[in-house]
C-alpha atoms as a PDB file:
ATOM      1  CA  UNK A   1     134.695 169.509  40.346  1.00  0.00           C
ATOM      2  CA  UNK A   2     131.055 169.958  39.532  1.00  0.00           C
ATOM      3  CA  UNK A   3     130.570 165.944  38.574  1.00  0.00           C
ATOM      4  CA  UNK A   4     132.628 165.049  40.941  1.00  0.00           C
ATOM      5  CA  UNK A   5     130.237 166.624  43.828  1.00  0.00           C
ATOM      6  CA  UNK A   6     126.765 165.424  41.959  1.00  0.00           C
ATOM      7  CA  UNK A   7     128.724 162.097  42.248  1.00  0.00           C
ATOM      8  CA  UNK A   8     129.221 162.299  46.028  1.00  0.00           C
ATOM      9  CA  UNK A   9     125.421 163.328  46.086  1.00  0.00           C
ATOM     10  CA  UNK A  10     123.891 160.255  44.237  1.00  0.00           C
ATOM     11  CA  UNK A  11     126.491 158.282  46.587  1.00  0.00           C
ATOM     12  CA  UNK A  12     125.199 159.804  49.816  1.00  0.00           C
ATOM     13  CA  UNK A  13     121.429 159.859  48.907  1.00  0.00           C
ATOM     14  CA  UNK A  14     121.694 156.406  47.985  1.00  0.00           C
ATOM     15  CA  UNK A  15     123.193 155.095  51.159  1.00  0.00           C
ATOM     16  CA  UNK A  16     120.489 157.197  53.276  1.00  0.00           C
ATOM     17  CA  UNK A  17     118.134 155.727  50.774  1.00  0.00           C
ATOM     18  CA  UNK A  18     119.470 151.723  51.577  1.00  0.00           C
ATOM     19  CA  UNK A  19     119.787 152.673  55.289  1.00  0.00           C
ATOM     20  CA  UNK A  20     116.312 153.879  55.817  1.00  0.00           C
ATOM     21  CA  UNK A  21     114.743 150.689  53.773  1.00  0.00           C
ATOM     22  CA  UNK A  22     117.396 147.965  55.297  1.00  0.00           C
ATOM     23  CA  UNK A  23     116.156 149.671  58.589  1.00  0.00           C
ATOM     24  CA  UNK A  24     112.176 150.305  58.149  1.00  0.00           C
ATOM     25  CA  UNK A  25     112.396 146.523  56.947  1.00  0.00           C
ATOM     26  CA  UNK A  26     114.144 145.370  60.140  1.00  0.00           C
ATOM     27  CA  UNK A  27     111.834 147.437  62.358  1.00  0.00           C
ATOM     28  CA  UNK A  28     108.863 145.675  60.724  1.00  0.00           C
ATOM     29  CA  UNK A  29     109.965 142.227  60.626  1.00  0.00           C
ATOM     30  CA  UNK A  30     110.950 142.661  64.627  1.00  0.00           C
ATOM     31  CA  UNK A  31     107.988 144.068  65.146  1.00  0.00           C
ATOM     32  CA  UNK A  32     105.985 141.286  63.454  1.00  0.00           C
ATOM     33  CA  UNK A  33     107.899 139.115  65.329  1.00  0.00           C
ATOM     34  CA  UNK A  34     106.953 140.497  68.913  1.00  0.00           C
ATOM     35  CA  UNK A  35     103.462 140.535  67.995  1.00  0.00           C
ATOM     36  CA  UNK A  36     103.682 136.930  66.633  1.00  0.00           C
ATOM     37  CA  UNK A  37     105.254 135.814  69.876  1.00  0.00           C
ATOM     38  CA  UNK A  38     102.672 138.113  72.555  1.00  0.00           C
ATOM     39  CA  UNK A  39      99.810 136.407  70.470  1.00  0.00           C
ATOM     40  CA  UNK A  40     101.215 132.882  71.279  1.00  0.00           C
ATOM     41  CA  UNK A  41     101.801 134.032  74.578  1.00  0.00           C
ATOM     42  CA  UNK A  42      97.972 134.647  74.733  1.00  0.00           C
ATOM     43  CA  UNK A  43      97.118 131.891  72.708  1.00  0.00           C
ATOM     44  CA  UNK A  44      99.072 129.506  75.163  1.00  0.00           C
ATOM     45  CA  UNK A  45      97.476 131.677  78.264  1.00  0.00           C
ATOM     46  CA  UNK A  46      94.196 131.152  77.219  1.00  0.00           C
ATOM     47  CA  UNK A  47      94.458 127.272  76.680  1.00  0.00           C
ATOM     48  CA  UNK A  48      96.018 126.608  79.961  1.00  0.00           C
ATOM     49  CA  UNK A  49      93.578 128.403  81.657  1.00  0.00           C
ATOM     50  CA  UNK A  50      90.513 126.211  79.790  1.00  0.00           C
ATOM     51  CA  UNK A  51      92.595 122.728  80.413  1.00  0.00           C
ATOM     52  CA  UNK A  52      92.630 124.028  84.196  1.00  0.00           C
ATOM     53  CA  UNK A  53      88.998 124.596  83.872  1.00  0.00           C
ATOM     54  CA  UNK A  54      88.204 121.629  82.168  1.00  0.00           C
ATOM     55  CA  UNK A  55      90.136 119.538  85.051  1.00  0.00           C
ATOM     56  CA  UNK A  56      88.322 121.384  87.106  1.00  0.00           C
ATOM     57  CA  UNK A  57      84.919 120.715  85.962  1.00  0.00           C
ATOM     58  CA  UNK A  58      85.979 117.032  85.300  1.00  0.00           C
ATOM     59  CA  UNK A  59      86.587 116.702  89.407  1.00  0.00           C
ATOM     60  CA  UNK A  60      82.423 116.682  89.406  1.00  0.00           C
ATOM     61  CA  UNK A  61      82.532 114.112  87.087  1.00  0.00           C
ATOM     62  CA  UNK A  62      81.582 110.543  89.211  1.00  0.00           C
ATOM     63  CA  UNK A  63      79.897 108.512  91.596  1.00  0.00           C
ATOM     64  CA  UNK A  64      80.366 110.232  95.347  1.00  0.00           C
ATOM     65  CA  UNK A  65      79.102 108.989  98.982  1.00  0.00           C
ATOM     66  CA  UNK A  66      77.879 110.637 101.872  1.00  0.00           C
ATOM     67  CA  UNK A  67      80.670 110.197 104.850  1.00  0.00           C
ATOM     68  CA  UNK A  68      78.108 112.116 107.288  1.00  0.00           C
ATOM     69  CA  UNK A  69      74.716 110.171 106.906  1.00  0.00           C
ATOM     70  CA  UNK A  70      75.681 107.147 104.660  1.00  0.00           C
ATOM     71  CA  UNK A  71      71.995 107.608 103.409  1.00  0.00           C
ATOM     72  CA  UNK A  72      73.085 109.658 100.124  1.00  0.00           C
ATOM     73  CA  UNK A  73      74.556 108.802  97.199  1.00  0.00           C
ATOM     74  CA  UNK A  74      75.533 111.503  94.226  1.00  0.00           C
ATOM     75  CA  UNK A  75      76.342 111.305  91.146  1.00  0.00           C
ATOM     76  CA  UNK A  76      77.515 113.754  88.446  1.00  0.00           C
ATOM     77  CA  UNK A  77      77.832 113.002  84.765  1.00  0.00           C
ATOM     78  CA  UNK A  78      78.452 115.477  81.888  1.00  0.00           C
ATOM     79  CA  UNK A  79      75.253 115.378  78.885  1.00  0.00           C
ATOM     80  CA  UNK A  80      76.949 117.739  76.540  1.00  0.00           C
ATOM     81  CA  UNK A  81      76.235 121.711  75.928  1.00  0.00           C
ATOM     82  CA  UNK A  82      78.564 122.258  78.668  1.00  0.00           C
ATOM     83  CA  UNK A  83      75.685 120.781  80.791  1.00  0.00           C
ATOM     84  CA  UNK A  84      76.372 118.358  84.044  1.00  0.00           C
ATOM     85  CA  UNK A  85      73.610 116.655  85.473  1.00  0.00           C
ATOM     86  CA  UNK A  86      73.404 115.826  89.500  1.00  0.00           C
ATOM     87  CA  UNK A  87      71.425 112.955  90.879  1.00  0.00           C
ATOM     88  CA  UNK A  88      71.022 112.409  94.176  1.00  0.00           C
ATOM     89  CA  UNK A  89      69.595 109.494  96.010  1.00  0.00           C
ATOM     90  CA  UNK A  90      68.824 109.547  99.853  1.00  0.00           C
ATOM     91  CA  UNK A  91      67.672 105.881 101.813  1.00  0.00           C
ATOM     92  CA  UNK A  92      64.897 106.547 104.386  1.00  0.00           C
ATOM     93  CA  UNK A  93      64.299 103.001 104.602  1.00  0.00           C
ATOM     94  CA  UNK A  94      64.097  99.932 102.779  1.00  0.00           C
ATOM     95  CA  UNK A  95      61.168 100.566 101.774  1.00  0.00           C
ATOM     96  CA  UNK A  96      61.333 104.470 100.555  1.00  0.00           C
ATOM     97  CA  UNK A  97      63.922 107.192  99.365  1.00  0.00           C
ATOM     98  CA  UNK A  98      63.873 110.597  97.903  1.00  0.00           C
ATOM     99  CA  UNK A  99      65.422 111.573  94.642  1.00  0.00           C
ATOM    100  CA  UNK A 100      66.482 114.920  93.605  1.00  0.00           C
ATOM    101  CA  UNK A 101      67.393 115.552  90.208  1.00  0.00           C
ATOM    102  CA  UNK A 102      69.401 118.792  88.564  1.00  0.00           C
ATOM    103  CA  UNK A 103      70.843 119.957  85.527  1.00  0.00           C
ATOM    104  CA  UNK A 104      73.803 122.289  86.103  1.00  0.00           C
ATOM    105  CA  UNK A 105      76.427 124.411  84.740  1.00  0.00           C
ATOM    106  CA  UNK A 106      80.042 124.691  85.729  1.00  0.00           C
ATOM    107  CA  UNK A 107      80.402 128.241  87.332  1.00  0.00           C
ATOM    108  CA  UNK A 108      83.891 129.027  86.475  1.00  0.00           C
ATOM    109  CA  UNK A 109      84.195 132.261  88.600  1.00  0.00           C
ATOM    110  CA  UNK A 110      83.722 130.869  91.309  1.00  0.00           C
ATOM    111  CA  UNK A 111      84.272 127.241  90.561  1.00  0.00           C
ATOM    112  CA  UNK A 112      80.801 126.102  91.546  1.00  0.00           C
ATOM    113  CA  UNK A 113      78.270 123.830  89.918  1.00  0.00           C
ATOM    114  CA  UNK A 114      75.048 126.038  89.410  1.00  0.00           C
ATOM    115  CA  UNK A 115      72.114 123.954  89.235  1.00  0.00           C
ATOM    116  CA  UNK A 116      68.209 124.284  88.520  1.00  0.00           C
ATOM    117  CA  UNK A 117      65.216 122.365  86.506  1.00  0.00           C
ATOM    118  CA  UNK A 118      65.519 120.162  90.010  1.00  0.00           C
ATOM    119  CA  UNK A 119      63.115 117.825  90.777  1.00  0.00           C
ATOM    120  CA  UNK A 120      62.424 116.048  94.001  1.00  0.00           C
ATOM    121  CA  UNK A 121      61.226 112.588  93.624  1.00  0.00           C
ATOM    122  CA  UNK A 122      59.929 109.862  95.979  1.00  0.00           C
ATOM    123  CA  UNK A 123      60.027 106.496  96.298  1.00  0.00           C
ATOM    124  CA  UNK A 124      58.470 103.851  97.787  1.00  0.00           C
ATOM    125  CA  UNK A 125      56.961 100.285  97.224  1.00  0.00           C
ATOM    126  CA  UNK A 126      53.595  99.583  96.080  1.00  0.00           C
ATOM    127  CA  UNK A 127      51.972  96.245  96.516  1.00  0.00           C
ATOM    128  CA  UNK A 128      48.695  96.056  94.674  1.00  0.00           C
ATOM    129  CA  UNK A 129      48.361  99.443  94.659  1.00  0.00           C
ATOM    130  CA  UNK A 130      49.329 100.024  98.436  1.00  0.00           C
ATOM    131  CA  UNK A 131      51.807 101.795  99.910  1.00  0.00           C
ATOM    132  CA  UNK A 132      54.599  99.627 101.834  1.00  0.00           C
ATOM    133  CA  UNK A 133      55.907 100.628 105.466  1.00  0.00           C
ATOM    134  CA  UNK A 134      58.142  98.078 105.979  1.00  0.00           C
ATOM    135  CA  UNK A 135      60.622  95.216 104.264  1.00  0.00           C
ATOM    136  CA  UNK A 136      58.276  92.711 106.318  1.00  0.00           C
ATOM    137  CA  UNK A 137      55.284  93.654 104.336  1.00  0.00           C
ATOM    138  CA  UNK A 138      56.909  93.982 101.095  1.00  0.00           C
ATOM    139  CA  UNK A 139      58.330  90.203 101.548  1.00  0.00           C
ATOM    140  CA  UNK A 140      55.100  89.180 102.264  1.00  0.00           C
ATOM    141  CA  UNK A 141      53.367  90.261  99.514  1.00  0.00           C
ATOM    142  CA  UNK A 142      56.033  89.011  97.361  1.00  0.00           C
ATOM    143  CA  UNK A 143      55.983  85.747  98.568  1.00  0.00           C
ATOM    144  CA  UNK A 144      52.197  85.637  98.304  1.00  0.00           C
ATOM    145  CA  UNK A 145      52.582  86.437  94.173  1.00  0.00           C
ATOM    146  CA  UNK A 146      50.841  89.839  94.125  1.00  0.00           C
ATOM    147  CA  UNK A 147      52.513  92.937  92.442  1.00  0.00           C
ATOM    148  CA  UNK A 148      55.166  94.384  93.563  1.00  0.00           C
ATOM    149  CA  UNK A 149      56.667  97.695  92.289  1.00  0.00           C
ATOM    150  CA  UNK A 150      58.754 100.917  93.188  1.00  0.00           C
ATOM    151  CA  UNK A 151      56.649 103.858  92.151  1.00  0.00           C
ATOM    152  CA  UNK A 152      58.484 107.574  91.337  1.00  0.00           C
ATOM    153  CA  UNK A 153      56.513 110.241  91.692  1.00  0.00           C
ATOM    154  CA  UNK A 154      57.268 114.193  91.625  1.00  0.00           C
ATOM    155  CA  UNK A 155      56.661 116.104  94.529  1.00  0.00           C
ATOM    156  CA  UNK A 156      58.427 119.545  93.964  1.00  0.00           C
ATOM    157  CA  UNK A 157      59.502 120.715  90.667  1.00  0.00           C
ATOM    158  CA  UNK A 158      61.742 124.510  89.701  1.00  0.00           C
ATOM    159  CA  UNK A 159      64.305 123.569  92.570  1.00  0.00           C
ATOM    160  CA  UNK A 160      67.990 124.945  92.423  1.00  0.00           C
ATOM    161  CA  UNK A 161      71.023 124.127  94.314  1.00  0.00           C
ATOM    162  CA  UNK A 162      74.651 125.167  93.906  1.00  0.00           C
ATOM    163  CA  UNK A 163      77.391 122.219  94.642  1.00  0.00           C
ATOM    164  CA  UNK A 164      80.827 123.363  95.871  1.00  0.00           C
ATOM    165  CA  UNK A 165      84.091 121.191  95.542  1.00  0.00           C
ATOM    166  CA  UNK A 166      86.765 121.725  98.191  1.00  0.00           C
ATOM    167  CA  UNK A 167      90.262 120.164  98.182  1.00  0.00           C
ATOM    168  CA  UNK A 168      92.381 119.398 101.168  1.00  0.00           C
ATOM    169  CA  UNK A 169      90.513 121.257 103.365  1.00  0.00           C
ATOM    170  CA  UNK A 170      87.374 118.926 104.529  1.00  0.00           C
ATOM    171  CA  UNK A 171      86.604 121.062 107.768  1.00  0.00           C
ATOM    172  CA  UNK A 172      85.703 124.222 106.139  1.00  0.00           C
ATOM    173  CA  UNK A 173      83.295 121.913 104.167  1.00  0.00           C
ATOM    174  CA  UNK A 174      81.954 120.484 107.763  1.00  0.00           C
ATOM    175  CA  UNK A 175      81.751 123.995 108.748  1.00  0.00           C
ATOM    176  CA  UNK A 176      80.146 125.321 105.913  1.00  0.00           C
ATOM    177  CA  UNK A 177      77.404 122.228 106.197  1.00  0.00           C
ATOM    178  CA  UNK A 178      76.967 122.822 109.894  1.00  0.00           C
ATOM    179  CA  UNK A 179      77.745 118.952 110.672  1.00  0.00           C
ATOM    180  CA  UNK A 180      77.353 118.285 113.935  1.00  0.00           C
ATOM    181  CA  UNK A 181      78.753 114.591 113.703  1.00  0.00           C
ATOM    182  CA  UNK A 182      82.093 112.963 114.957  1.00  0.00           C
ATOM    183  CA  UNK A 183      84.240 115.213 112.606  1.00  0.00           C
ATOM    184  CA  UNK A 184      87.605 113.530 113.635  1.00  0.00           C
ATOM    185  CA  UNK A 185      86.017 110.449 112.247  1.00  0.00           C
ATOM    186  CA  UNK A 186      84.829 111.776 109.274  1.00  0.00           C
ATOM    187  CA  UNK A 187      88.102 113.622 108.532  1.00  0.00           C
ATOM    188  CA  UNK A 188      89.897 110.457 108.828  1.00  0.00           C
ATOM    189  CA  UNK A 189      87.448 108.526 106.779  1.00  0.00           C
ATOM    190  CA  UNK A 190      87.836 111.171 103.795  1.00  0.00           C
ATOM    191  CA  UNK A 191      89.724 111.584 100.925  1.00  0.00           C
ATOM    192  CA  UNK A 192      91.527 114.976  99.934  1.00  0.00           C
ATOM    193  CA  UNK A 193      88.658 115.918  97.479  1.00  0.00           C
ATOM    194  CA  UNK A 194      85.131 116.590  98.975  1.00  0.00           C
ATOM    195  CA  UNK A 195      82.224 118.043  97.641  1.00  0.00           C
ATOM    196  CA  UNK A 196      79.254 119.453  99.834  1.00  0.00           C
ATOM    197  CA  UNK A 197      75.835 121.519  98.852  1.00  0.00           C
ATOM    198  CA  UNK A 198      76.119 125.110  99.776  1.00  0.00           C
ATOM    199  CA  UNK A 199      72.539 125.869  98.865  1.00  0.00           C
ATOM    200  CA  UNK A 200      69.301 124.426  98.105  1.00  0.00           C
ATOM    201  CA  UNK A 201      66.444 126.523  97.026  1.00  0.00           C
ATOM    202  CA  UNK A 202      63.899 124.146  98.901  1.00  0.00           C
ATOM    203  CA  UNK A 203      64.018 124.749 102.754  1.00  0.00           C
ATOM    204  CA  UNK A 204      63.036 121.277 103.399  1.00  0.00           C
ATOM    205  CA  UNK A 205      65.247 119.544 100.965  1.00  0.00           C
ATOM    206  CA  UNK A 206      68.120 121.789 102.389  1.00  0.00           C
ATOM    207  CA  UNK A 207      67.379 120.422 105.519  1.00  0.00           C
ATOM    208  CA  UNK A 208      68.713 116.841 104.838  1.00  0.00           C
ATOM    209  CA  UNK A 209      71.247 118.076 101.400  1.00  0.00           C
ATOM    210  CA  UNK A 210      73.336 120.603 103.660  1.00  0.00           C
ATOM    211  CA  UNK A 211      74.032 117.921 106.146  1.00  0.00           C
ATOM    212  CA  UNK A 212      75.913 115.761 103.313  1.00  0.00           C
ATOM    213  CA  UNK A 213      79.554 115.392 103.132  1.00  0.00           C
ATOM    214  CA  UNK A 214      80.406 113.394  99.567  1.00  0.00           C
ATOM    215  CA  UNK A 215      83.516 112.040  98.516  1.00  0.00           C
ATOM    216  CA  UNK A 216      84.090 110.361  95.629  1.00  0.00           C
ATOM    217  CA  UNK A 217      84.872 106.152  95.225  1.00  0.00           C
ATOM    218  CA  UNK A 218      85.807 103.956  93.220  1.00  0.00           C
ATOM    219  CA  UNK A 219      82.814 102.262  91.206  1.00  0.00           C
END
């Protein structure tokens, strides 16, 4: 009787003794498991949400128009660093333009372009040294063989703007701009994707920027 209950023991203790290791190694391994597959989850989260960024930042990307003025031409281009830079060229005549000139940031909190370092540049024709008014004048002195040239020059530096891309909805853009010109026609003239300036640091620049309404094309 007495081995025959220490045998019953060392049968019982060794069951427990199999049960609690078959379990404690099945509660680990499912537990590894669940971790494994929340990290992935996150994993996966966190790359959709930077390839949605990325196509987001990418819509900058390009050459645009201006459907409002059709003086001003943009365009965006990426230079690395996570750095886009914004040119913008505006036709007062044939004669002279202004330039303005940002590098910029993708802002993706609030899906903006941040920009600063701007520079505002003119243009305009020189001939022998003399400032052109007119086509006229420039044709004249080009015909008579003296030298002709575009001159740059940097008339405000430290300037910031922030650029603002809105899809399918191109009269909050107009409203945001304050345009004041035949929306209809510019509505029907636009594509889905338009892309306005919601600020510009420089009172006067904002002046003419804010009335632009860009959309991209093909080059």
């Amino acid at each position: 009787m007495v081995k025959s209950g220490i045998v019953k023991g060392i049968i019982v203790s060794s069951l427990v003794i199999t049960s609690c290791v078959t379990f404690g190694f099945t509660y680990e391994h499912n537990n590894t498991v669940t971790k494994k597959n929340r990290n992935q989850e996150v994993v996966g989260k966190n790359q959709n949400t930077k390839n949605a960024l990325l196509a987001v930042k990418a819509d900058y990307i390009g050459n645009w128009e201006d459907l409002y003025s059709q003086r001003a031409s943009l365009s965006v281009e990426d230079i690395g660093n996570n750095q886009l830079k914004a040119d913008i060229k505006w036709s007062n005549s044939a004669v002279s333009g202004t330039n303005w000139s940002f590098t910029c940031n993708y802002q993706n909190t609030s899906n903006n372009l941040v920009c600063n370092n701007g520079k505002q540049i003119d243009t305009y024709i020189q001939c022998n040294g003399k400032k052109m008014d007119d086509a006229g004048e420039v044709d004249e002195c080009s015909n008579s063989g003296r030298n002709v040239k575009e001159v740059e020059e940097i008339v405000k530096s430290n300037m910031s703007a922030t650029f603002n891309i809105t899809k399918g909805n191109l009269k909050k853009a107009i409203d945001d701009v304050g345009f004041f010109g035949d929306r209809d026609e510019v509505i029907k003239n636009s594509k889905d994707m338009t892309l306005y300036v919601k600020n510009v640091s420089d009172k006067d620049s904002q002046a003419s920027l804010k009335k632009c309404v860009f959309h991209k094309y093909n080059d």
